[in-house]
Protein backbone atom coordinates (compact mmCIF):
# COMPACT_ATOMS: atom_id res chain seq x y z
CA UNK A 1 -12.33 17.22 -8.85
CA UNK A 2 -8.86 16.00 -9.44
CA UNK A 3 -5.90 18.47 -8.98
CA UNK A 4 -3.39 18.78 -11.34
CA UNK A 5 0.46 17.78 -10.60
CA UNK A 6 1.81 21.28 -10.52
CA UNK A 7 -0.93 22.55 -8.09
CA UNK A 8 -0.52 19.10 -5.78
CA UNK A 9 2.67 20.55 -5.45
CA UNK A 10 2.14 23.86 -4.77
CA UNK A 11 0.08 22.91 -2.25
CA UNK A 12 2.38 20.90 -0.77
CA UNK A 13 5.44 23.06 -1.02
CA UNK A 14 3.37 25.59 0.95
CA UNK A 15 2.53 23.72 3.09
CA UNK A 16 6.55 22.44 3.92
CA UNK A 17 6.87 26.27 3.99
CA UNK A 18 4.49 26.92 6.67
CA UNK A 19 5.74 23.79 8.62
CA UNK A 20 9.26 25.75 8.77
CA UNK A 21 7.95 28.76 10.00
CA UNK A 22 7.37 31.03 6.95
CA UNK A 23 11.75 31.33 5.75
CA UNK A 24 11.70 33.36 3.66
CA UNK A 25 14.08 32.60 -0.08
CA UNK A 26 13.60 28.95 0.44
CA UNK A 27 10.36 28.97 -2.43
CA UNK A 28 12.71 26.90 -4.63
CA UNK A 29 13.47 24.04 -1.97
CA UNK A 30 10.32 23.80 -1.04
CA UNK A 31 9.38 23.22 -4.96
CA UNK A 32 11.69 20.65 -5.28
CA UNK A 33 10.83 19.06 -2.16
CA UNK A 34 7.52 18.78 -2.80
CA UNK A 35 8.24 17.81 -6.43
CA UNK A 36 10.44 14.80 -5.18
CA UNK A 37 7.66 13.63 -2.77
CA UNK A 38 5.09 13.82 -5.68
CA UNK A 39 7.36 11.35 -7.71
CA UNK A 40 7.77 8.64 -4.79
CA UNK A 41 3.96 9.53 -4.72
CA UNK A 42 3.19 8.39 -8.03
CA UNK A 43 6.30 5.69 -8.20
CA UNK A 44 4.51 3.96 -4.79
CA UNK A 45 0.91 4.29 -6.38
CA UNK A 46 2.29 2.32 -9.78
CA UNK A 47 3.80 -0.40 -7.60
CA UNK A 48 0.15 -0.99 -5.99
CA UNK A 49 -1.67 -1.22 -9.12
CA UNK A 50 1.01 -3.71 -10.79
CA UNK A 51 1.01 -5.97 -7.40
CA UNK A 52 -1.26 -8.89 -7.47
CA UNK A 53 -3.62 -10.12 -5.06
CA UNK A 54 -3.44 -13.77 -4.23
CA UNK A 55 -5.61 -16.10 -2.07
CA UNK A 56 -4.42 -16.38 1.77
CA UNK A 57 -4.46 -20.17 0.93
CA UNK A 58 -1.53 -19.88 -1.90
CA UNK A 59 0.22 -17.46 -0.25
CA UNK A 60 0.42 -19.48 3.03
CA UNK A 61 1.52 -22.79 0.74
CA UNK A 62 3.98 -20.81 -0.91
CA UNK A 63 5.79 -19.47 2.50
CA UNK A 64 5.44 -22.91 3.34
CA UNK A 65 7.13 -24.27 0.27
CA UNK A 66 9.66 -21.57 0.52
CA UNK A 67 10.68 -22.86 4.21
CA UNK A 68 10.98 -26.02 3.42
CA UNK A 69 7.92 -26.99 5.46
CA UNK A 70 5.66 -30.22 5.30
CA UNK A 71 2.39 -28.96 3.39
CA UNK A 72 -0.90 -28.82 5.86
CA UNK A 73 -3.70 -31.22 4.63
CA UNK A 74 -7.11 -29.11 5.16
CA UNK A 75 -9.15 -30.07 7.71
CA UNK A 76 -12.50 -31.56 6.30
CA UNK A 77 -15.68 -29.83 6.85
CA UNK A 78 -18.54 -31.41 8.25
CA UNK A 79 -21.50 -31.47 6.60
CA UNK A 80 -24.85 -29.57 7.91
CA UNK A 81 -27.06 -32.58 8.00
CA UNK A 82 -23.60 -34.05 10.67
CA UNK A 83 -23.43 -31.16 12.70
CA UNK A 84 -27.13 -30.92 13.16
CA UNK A 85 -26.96 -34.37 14.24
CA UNK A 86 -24.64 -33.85 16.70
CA UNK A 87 -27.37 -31.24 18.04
């Protein structure tokens, strides 16, 4: 079951609170700590679901292109019947 935001945090600020040794009146930085980790939390997770996913290939020919680097030719395969004859 998936928590809600507000009881991720209070979780969380609880937990900050028992990582500084139980202060006591510091409930209200703790919140807002916890709050302002929750938002990078969600801000990172939005980045990861808008970046796309390329092929090693493209991405290696674009840092290529991007460097100013002579393009690779790819190395041909060999066929099963010429390996096997090679055996």
């Amino acid at each position: 079951m998936l928590e809600s935001r507000d009881e991720w945090i209070e979780k969380r600020a609880y937990a900050i609170w028992e990582a500084e040794g139980y202060p006591s009146g510091r409930d209200t930085v703790h919140w807002e700590q916890a709050s302002n980790e929750r938002i990078i939390f969600e801000k990172s997770k939005t980045k990861k679901a808008k970046t796309s996913v390329t092929p090693k290939a493209k991405r290696q020919a674009a840092i290529t292109e991007a460097l100013g680097l002579p393009a690779k030719a790819a190395p041909k395969r060999a066929s099963k019947k010429a390996a096997e004859a090679k055996v």
